[in-house]
Protein backbone atom coordinates (compact mmCIF):
# COMPACT_ATOMS: atom_id res chain seq x y z
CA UNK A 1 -89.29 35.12 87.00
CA UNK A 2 -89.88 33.46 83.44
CA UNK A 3 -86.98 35.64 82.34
CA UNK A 4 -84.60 34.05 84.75
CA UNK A 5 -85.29 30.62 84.34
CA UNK A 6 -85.83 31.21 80.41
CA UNK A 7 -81.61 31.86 81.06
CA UNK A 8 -80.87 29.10 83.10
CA UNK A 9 -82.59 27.01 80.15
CA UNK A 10 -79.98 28.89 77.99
CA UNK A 11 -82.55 31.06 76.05
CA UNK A 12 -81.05 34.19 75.76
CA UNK A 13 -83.18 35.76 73.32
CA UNK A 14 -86.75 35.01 74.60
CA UNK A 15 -85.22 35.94 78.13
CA UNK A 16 -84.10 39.57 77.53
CA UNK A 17 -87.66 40.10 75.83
CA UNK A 18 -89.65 39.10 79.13
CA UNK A 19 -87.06 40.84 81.50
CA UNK A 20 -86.98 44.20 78.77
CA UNK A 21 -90.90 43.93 79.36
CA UNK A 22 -90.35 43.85 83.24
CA UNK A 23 -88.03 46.53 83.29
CA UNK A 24 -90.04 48.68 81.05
CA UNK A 25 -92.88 49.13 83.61
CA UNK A 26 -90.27 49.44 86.84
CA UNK A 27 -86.53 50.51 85.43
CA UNK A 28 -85.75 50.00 89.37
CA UNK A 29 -86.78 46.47 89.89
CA UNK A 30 -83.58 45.05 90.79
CA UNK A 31 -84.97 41.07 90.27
CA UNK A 32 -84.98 41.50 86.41
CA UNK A 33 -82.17 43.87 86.55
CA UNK A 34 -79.59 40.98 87.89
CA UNK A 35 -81.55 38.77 85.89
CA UNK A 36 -80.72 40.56 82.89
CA UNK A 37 -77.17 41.50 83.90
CA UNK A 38 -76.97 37.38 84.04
CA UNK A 39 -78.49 36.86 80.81
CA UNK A 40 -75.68 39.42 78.86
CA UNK A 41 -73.17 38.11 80.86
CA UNK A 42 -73.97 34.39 79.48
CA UNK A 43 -74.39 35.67 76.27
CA UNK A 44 -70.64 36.97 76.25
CA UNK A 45 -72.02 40.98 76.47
CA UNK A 46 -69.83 41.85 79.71
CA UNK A 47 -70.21 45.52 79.12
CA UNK A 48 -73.80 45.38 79.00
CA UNK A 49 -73.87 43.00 82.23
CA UNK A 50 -71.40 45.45 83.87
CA UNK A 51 -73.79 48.52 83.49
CA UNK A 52 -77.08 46.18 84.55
CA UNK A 53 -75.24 45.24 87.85
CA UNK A 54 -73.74 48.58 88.95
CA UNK A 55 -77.49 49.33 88.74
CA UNK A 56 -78.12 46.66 90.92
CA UNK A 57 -75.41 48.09 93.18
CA UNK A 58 -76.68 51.93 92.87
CA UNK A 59 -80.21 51.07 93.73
CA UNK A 60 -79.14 48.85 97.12
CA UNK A 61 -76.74 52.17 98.00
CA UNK A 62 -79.73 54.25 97.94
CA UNK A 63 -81.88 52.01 99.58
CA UNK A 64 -83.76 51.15 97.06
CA UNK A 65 -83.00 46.92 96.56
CA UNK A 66 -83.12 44.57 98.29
CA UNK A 67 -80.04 42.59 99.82
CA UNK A 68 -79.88 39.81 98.34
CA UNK A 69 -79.62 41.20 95.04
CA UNK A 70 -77.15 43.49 95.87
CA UNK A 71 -74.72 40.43 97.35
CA UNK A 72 -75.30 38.62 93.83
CA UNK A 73 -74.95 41.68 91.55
CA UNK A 74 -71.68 42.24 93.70
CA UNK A 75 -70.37 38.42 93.13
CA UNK A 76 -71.12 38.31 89.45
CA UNK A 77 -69.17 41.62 88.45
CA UNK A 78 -66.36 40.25 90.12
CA UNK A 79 -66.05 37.71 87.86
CA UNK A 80 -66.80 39.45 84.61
CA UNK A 81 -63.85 42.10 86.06
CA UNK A 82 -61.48 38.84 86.23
């Protein structure tokens, strides 16, 4: 949670530590993954947002995440793919 609103307060850097930390003790939570998929994605990394969200995506095909996520991981790699 402090790693998404550390983005919306445009603070890129302090953000991707706190969601890295997340997703170092659960590589499947998909809340810090989109979270972090956001974060490269405002920081101009598309590539590295791309791979974060088809995670996202993966993870909700196997059953794994939870709707929600999926629907916004969906939305935002349509408009990187623009």
């Amino acid at each position: 949670m402090q790693g998404h609103i550390l983005t919306l307060l445009g603070r890129y850097d302090e953000a991707l530590e706190k969601l890295n930390r997340s997703l170092e003790l659960d590589p499947t939570f998909e809340n810090p993954l989109y979270s972090r998929a956001l974060t490269y994605y405002k920081k101009g990394e598309k590539e590295k947002a791309l791979s974060d969200l088809n995670k996202v995506i993966k993870l909700r095909k196997e059953g794994n995440a939870i709707a929600i996520f999926n629907r916004k991981a969906e939305r935002l790699k349509k408009e990187i793919e623009k």
